[in-house]
N, C-alpha and C. Protein backbone atom coordinates (compact mmCIF):
# COMPACT_ATOMS: atom_id res chain seq x y z
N UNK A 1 34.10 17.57 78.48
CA UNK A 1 33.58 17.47 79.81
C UNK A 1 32.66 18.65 80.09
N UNK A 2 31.34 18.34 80.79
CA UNK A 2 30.79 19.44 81.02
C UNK A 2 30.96 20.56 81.96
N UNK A 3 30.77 21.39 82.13
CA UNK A 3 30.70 22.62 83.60
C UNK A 3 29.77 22.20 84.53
N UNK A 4 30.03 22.24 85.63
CA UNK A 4 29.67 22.04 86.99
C UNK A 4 28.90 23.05 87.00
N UNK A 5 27.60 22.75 87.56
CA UNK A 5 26.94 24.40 88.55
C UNK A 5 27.46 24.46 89.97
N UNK A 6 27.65 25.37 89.98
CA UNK A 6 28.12 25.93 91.82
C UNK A 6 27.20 26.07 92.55
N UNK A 7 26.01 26.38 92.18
CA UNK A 7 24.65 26.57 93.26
C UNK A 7 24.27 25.03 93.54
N UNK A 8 23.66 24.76 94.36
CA UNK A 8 23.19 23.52 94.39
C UNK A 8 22.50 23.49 94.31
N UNK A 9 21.34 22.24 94.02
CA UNK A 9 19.71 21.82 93.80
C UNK A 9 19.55 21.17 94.38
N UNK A 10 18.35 20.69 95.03
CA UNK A 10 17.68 19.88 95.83
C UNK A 10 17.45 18.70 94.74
N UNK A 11 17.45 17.42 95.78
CA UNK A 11 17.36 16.07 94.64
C UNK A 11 16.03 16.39 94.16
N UNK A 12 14.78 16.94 94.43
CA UNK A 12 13.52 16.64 94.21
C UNK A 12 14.11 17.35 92.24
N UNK A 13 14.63 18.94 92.87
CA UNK A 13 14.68 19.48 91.42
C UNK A 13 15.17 18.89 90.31
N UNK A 14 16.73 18.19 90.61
CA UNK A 14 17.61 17.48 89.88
C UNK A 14 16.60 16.17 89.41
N UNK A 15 16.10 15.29 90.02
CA UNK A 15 15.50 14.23 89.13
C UNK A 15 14.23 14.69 88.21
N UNK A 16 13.46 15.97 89.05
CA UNK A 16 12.75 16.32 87.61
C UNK A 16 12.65 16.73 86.51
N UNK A 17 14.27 17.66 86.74
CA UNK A 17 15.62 18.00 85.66
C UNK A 17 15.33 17.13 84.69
N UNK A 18 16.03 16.07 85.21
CA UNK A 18 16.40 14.89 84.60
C UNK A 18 15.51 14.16 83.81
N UNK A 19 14.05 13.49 84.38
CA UNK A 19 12.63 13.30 83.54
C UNK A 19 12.26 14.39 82.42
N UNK A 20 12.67 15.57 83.10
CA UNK A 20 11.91 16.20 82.05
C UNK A 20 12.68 16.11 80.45
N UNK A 21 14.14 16.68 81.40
CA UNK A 21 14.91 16.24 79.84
C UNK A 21 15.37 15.47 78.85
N UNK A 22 14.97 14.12 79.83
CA UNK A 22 15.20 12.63 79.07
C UNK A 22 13.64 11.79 78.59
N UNK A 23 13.03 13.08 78.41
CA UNK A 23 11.16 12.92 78.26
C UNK A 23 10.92 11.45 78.62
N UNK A 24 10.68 11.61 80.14
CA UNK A 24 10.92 10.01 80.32
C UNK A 24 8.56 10.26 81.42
N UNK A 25 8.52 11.59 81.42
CA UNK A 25 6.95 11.62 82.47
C UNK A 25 6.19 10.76 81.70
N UNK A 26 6.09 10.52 80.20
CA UNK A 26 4.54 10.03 80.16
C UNK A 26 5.06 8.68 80.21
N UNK A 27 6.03 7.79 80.21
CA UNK A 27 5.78 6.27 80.76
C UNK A 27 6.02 6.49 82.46
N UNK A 28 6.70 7.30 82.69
CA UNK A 28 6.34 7.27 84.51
C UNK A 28 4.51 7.45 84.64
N UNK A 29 3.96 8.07 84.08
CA UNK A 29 2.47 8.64 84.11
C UNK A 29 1.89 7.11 83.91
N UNK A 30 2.77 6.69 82.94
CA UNK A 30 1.98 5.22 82.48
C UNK A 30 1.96 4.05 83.79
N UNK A 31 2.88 4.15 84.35
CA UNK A 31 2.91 3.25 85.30
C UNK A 31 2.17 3.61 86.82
N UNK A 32 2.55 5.28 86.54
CA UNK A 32 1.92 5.56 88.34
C UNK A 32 0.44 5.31 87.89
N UNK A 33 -0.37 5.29 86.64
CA UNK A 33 -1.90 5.34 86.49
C UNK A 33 -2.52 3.67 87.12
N UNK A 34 -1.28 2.99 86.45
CA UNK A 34 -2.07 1.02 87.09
C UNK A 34 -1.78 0.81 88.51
N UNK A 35 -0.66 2.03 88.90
CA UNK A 35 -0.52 1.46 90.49
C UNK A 35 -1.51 2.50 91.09
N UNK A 36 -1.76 3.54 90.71
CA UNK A 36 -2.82 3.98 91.47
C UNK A 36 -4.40 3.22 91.11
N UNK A 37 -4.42 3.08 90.19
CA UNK A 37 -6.00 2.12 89.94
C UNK A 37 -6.09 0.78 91.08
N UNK A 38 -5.11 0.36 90.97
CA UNK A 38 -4.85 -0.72 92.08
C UNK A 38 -4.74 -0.25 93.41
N UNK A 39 -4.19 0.44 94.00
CA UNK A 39 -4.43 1.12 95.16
C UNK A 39 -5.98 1.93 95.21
N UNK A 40 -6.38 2.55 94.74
CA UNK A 40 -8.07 3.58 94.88
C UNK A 40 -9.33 2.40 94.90
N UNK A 41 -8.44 1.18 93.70
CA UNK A 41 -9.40 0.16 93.84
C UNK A 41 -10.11 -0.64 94.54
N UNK A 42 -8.53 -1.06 95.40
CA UNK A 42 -8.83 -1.98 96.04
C UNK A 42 -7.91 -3.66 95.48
N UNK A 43 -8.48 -4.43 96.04
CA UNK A 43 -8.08 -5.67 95.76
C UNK A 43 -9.52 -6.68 95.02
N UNK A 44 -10.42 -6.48 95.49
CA UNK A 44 -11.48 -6.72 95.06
C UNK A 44 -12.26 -6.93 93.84
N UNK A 45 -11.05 -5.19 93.46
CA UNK A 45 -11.83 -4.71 92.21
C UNK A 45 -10.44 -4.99 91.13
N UNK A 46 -9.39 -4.85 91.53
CA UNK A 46 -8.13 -5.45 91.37
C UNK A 46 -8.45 -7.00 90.27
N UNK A 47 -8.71 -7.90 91.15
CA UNK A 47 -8.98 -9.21 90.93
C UNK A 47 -9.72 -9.39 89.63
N UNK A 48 -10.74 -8.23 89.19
CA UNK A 48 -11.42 -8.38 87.88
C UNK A 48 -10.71 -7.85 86.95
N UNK A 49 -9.69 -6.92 87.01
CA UNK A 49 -9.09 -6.12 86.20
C UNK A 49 -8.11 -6.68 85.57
N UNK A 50 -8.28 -6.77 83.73
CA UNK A 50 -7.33 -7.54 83.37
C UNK A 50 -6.21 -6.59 82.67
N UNK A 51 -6.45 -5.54 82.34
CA UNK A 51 -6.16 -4.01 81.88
C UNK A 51 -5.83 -2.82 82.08
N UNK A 52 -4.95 -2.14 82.24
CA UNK A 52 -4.94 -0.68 82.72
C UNK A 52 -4.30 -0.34 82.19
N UNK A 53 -4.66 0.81 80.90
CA UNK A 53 -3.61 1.56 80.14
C UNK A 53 -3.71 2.81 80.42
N UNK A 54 -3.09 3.62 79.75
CA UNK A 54 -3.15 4.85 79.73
C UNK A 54 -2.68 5.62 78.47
N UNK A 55 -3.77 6.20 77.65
CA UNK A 55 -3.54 6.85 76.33
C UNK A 55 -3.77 8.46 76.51
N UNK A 56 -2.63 9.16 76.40
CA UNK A 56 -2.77 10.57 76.57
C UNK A 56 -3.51 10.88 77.82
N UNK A 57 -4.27 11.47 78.11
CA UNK A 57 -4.87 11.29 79.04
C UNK A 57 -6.49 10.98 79.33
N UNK A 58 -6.20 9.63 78.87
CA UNK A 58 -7.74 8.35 78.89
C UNK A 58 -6.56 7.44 79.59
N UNK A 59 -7.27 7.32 80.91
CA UNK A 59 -7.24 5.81 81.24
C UNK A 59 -8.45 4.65 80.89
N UNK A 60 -7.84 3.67 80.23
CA UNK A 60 -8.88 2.86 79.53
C UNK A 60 -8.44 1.34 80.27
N UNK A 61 -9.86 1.14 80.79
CA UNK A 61 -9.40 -0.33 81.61
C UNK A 61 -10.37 -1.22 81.01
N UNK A 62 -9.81 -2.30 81.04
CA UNK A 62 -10.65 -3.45 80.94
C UNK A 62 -10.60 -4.41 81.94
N UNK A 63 -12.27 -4.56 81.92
CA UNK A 63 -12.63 -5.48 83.45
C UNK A 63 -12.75 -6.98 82.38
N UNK A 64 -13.14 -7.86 83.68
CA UNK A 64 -13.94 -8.90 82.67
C UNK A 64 -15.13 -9.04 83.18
N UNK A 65 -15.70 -8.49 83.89
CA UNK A 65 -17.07 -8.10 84.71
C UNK A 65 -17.96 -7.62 84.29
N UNK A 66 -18.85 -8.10 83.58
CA UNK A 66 -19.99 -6.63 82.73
C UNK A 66 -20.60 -5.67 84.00
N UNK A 67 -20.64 -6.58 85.01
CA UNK A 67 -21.55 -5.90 85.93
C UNK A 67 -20.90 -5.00 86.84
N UNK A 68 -19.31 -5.59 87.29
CA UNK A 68 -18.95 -4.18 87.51
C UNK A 68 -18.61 -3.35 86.90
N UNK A 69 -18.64 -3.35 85.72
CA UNK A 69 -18.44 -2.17 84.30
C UNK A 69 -19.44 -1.51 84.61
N UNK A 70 -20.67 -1.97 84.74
CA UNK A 70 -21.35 -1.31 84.28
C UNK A 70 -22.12 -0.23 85.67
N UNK A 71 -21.19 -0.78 86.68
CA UNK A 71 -21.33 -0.33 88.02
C UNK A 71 -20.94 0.97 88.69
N UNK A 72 -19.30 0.36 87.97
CA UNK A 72 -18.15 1.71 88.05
C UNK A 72 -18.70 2.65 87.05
N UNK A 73 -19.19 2.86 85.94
CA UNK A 73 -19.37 3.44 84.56
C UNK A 73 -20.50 4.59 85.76
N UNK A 74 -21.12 3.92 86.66
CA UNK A 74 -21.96 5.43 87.37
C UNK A 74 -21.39 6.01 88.41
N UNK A 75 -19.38 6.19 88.54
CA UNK A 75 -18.84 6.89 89.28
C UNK A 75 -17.67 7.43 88.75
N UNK A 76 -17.93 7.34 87.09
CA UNK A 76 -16.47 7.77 87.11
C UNK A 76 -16.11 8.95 87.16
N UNK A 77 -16.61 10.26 87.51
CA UNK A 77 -16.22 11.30 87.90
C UNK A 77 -15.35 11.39 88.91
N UNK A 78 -15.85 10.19 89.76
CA UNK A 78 -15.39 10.33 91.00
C UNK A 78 -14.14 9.69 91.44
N UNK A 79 -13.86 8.37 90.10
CA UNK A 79 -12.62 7.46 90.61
C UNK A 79 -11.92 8.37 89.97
N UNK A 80 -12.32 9.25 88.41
CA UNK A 80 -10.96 10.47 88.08
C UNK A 80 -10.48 11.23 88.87
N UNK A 81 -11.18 12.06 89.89
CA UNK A 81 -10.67 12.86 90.83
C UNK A 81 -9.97 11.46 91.76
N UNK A 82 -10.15 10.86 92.48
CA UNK A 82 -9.43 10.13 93.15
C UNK A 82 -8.25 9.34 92.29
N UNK A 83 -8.16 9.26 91.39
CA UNK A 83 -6.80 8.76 91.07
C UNK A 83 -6.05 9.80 90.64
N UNK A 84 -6.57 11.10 90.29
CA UNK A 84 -5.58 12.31 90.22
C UNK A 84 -5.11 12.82 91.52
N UNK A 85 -6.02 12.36 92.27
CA UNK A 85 -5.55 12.79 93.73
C UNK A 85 -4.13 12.10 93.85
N UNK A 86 -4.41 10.91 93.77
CA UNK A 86 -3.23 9.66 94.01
C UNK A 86 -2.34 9.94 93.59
N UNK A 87 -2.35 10.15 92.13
CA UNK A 87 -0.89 10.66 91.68
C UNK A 87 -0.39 11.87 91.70
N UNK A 88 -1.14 12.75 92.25
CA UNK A 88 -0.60 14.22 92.59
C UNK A 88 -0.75 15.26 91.83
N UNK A 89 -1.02 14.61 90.84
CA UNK A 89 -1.32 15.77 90.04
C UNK A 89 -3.00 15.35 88.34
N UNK A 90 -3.22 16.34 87.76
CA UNK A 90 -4.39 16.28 86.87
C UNK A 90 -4.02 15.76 85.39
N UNK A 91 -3.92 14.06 85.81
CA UNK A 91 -2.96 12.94 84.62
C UNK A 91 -4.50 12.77 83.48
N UNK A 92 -5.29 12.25 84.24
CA UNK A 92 -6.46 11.66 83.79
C UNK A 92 -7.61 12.83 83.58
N UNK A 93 -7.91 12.43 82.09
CA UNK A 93 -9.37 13.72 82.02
C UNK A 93 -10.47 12.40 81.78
N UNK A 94 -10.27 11.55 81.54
CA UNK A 94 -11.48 10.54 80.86
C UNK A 94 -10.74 8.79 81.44
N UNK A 95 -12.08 8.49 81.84
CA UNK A 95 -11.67 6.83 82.00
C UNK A 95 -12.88 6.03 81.05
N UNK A 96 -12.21 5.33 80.63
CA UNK A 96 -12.80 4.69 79.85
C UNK A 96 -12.87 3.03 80.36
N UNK A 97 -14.60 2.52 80.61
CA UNK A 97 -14.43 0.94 80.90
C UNK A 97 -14.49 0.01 79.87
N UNK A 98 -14.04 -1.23 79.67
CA UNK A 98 -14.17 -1.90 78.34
C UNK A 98 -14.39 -3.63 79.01
C-alpha cells in the first residue's frame, strides 16, 4: 500500500500529476488540436475538413477544397497563433494544408 501525502494539492495539480506521469499530454494535445481547429474555424470551414492530425508539433489537415487550401495557406501564421491561443499553450509550430 502506498503513503499518503499530508499536504494537500489542488485538483488542477493532482490531474497534471497524473497526465504527466501516465504520459498521457501528447494524445490529450492530439485531441485538443481537432477541437480547437473546429472551434477557430468555424463551421464553414469545418464542413470541408476531412482531416486533422497532429504530428509532433505539425498540425497537418486535409481539406477537400483546393481553393480553400490554397486560401488558408496565406494565413497560416495567423491560424498557428490562434489555435495556440485556444489551447493555452505553444502545441503547434507548423500547419501543414493537404
Amino acid at each position: 500500500m502506498t503513503k499518503r501525502d499530508a499536504d494537500p494539492i489542488s485538483l488542477k495539480d493532482a490531474l497534471s500529476g497524473f497526465v504527466n506521469k501516465n504520459k498521457l499530454q501528447k494524445g490529450l494535445d492530439k485531441v485538443s488540436a481537432e477541437e480547437a481547429w473546429r472551434n477557430i474555424m468555424g463551421p464553414a470551414i469545418a464542413k470541408y475538413t476531412e482531416q486533422v492530425k497532429l504530428d509532433g508539433n505539425r498540425l497537418i489537415v486535409r481539406l477537400n477544397s483546393s481553393v480553400l487550401r490554397e486560401e488558408l495557406g496565406y494565413g497560416k501564421e495567423k491560424i498557428i497563433a490562434n489555435l495556440n491561443e485556444e489551447m493555452g499553450r505553444e502545441v503547434i509550430k507548423t500547419l501543414l494544408l493537404r
